[in-house]
Protein backbone atom coordinates (compact mmCIF):
# COMPACT_ATOMS: atom_id res chain seq x y z
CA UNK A 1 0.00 0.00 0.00
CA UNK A 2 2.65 2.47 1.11
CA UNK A 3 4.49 1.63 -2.10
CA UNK A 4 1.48 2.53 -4.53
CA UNK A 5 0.89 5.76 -2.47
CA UNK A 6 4.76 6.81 -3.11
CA UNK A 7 4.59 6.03 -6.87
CA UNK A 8 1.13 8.11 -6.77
CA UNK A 9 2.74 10.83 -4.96
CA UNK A 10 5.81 10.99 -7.45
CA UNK A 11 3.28 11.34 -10.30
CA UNK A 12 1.09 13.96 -8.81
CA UNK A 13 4.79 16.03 -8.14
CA UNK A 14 6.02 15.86 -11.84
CA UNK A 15 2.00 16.67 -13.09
CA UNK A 16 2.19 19.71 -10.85
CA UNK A 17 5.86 21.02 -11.99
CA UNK A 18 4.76 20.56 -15.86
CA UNK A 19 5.01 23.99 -17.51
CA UNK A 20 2.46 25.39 -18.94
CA UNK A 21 1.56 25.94 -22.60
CA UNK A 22 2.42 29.25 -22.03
CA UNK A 23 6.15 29.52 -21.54
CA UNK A 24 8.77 29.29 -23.81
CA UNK A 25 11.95 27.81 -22.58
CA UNK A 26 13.97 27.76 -26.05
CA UNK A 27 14.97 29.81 -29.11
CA UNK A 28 13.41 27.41 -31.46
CA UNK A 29 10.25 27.32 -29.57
CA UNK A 30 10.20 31.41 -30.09
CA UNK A 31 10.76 31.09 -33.21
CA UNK A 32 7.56 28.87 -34.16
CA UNK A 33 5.76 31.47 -32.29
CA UNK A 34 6.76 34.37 -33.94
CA UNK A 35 7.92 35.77 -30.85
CA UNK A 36 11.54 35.84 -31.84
CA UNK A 37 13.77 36.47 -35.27
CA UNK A 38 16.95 36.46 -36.10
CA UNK A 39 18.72 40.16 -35.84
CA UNK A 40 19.00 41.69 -38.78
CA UNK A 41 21.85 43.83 -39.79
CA UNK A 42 21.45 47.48 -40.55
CA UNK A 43 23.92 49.97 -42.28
CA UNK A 44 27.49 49.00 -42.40
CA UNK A 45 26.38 45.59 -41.26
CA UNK A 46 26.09 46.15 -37.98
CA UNK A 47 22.94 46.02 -35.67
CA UNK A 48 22.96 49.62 -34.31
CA UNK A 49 26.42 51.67 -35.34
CA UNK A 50 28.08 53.13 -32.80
CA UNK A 51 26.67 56.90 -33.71
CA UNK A 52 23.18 55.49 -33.51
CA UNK A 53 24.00 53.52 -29.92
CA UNK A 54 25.48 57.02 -28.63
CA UNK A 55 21.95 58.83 -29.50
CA UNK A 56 20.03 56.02 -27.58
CA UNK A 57 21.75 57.06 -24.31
CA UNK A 58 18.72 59.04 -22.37
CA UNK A 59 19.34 62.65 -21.90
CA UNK A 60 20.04 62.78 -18.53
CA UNK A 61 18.64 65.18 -15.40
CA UNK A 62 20.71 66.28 -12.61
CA UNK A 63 19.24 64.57 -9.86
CA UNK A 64 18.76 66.66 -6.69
CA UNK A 65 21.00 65.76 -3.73
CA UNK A 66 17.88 63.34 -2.23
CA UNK A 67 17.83 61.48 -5.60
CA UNK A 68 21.64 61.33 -5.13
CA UNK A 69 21.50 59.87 -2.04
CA UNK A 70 18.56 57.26 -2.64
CA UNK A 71 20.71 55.99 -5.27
CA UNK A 72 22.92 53.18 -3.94
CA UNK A 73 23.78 51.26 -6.82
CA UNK A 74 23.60 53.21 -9.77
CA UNK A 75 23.92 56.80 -9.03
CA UNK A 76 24.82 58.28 -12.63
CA UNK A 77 21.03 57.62 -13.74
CA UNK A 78 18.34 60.12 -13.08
CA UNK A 79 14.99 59.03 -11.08
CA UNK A 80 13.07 58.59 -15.09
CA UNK A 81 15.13 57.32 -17.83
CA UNK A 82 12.87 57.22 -21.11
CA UNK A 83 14.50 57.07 -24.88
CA UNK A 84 12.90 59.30 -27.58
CA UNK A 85 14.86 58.24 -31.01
CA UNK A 86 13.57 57.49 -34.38
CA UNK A 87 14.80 54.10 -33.94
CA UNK A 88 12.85 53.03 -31.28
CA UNK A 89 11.06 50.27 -32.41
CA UNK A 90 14.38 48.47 -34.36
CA UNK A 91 15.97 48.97 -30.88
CA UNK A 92 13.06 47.34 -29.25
CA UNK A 93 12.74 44.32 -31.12
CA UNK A 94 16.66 44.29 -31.00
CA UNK A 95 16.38 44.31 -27.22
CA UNK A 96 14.00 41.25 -27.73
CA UNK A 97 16.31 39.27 -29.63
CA UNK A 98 19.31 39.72 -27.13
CA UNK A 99 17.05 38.70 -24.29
CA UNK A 100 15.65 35.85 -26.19
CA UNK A 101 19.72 34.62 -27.35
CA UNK A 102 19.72 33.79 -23.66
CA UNK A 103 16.13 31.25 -23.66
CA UNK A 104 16.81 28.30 -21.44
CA UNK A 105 19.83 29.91 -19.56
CA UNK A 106 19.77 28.70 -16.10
CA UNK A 107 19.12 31.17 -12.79
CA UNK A 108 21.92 32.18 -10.90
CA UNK A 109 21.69 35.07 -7.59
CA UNK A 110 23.40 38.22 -9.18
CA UNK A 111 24.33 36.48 -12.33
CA UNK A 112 24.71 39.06 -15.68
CA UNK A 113 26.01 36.83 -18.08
CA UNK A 114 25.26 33.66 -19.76
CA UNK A 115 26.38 31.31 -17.26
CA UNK A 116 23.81 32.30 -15.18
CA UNK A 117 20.98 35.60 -14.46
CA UNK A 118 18.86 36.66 -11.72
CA UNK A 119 16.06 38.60 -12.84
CA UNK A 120 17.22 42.00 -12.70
CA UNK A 121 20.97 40.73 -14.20
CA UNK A 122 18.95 39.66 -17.40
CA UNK A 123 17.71 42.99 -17.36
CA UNK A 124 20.79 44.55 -17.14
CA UNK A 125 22.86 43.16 -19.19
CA UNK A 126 20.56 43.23 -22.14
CA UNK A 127 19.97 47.53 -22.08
CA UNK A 128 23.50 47.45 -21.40
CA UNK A 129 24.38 46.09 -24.70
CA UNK A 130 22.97 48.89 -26.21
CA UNK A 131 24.35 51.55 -24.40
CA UNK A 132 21.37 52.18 -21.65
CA UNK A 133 22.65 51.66 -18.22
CA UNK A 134 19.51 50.64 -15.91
CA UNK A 135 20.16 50.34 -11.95
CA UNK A 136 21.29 47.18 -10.52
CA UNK A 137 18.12 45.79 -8.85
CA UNK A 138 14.54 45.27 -9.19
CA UNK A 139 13.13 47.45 -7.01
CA UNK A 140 15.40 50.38 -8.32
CA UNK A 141 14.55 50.00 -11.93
CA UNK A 142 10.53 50.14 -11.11
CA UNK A 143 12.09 53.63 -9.98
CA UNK A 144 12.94 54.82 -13.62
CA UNK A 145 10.77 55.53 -16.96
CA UNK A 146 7.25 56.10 -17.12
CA UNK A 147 4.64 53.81 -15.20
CA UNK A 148 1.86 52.83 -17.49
CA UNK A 149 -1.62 50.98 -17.57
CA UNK A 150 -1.95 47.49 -18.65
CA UNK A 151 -4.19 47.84 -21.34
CA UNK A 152 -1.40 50.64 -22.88
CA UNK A 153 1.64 48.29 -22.49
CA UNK A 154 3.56 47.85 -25.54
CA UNK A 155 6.55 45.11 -26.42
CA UNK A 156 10.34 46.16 -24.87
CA UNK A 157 8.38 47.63 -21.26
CA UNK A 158 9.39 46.55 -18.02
CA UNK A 159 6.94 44.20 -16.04
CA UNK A 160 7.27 44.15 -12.37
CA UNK A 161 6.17 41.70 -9.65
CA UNK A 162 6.02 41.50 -5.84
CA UNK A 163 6.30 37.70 -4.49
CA UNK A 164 7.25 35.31 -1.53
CA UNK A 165 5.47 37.51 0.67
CA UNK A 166 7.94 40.08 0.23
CA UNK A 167 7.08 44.00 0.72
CA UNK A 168 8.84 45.78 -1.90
CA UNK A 169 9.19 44.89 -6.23
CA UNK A 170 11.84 42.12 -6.18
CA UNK A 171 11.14 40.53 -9.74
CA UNK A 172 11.50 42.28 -13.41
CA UNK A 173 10.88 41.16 -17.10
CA UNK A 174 10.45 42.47 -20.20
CA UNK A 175 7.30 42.36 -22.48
CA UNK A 176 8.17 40.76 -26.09
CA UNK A 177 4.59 39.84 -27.47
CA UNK A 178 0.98 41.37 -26.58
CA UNK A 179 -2.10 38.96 -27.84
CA UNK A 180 -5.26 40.69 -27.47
CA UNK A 181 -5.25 41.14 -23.80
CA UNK A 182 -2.12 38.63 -22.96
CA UNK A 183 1.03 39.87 -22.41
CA UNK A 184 3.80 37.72 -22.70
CA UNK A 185 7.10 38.48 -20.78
CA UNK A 186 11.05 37.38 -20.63
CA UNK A 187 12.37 37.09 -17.54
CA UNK A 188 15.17 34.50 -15.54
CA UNK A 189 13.17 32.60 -13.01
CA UNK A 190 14.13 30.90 -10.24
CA UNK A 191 12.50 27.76 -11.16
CA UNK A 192 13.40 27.57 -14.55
CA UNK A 193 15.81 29.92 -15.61
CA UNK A 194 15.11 32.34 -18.80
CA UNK A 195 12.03 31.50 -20.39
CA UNK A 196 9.11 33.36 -21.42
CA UNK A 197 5.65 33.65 -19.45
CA UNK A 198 2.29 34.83 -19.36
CA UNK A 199 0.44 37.56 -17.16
CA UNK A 200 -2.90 34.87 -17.99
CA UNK A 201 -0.75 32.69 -15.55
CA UNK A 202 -2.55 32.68 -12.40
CA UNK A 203 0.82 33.12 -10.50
CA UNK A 204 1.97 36.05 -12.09
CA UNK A 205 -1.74 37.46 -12.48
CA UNK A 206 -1.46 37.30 -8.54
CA UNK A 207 1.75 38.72 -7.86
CA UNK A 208 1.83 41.69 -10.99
CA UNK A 209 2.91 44.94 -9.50
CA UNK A 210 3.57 47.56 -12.09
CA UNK A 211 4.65 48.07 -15.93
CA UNK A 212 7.40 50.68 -16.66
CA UNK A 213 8.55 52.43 -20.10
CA UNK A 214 12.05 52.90 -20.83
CA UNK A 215 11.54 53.25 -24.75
CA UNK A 216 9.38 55.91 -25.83
C-alpha cells in the first residue's frame, strides 16, 4: 500500500511542476511562435552603429542631492530614464532578440552573463548592450521611466512583480509579445531559468505589480 501511495505521490509532483503551454523555454520554440527572429543587420552591417548607440543614451537630469543619495547602486542615472529616437522600435525588437539569445539559460543570484541571471541581471545586461545603463536591482529600476496601464503596455516595457510575501518589487521582465489582452514576458526565473511567461498565468496574475517604459 505504502508503495502505490509513493509512486502516486511521485506522479502527482512531476504533473504539478509541468510547464504550462504558455512559456517558452527555447529559441526554437520562439521562433515557431513568432515571438523571436533572427537580428537583422542594418547599415554598415552592424545592428545599431556606434553613432546610432550614442543617441540612444537618455538625456540625462541632474538629480537633486535626495535622488543622489537614494541611489545606492547606480547613481549616474536620473529618477526617469525614457528614450525618444527614431529608432525606437528596431531597438526594441533588437532588445527582444538579445534577451531571447539567452532562452533556457539557467538562474543564478546576481548572475549578468550567460552562465547564469537573476532577474534584474537579465535585465541589465541586455539595455547594457545597447548603451542604456539601468540600476542594478529590481526594485530600483521600477524607480525609472514612465509607469503605465496594462491595457497601454507595448513590447520592450518593463513588467514588475512582488512575491514570496515580500514587501517591496523584487522581480522584473520584459514584455516581447501582446495577444489581445495577454502579455507575454522574458524574464530568468528561479525555477526555470530564462524562459518566457504569461500575465494569464494565475501566479503572475497574482503577484503583478507595475509596468514601466524605458523606450518611448
Amino acid at each position: 500500500m505504502k508503495y502505490y501511495l509513493l509512486i502516486a505521490a511521485i506522479l502527482l509532483l512531476f504533473t504539478a511542476c509541468k510547464p504550462t503551454s504558455s512559456i517558452i523555454t527555447s529559441k526554437d520554440a520562439a521562433v515557431k511562435k513568432g515571438i523571436y527572429t533572427e537580428p537583422v543587420l542594418a547599415k554598415n552591417n552592424t545592428l545599431i552603429n556606434k553613432r546610432n548607440k550614442r543617441e540612444l543614451v537618455a538625456k540625462h537630469v541632474t538629480p537633486t542631492p535626495n535622488q543622489k543619495q537614494a541611489s545606492k547602486i547606480n547613481d549616474q542615472n536620473e529618477s526617469d530614464i525614457i528614450i525618444k529616437n527614431e529608432d525606437s522600435n528596431y531597438l526594441v525588437e533588437q532588445l527582444i532578440n538579445s534577451a531571447s539569445d539567452n532562452l533556457g539559460v539557467n538562474y543564478r543570484a546576481g548572475g549578468t552573463t550567460p552562465a547564469g541571471f537573476d532577474c534584474s541581471g537579465l535585465m541589465y545586461s541586455t539595455f547594457k548592450k545597447y548603451d542604456i545603463t539601468l540600476p542594478r536591482s529590481s526594485h530600483e529600476m521600477a524607480e525609472v521611466g514612465v509607469q503605465i496601464n496594462p491595457e497601454k503596455a507595448k513590447k520592450g516595457d518593463l513588467i514588475f512583480f512582488i512575491n514570496r510575501g515580500q514587501r517591496r518589487i523584487n522581480h522584473v521582465g520584459m514584455i516581447v509579445e501582446i495577444n489581445g489582452d495577454e502579455i507575454k514576458f522574458i524574464h530568468s526565473s528561479t525555477q526555470s531559468g530564462v524562459i518566457i511567461s504569461s500575465l494569464k498565468e494565475s501566479y503572475y496574475e497574482r503577484t503583478f505589480k507595475q509596468i514601466n517604459r524605458i523606450i518611448e
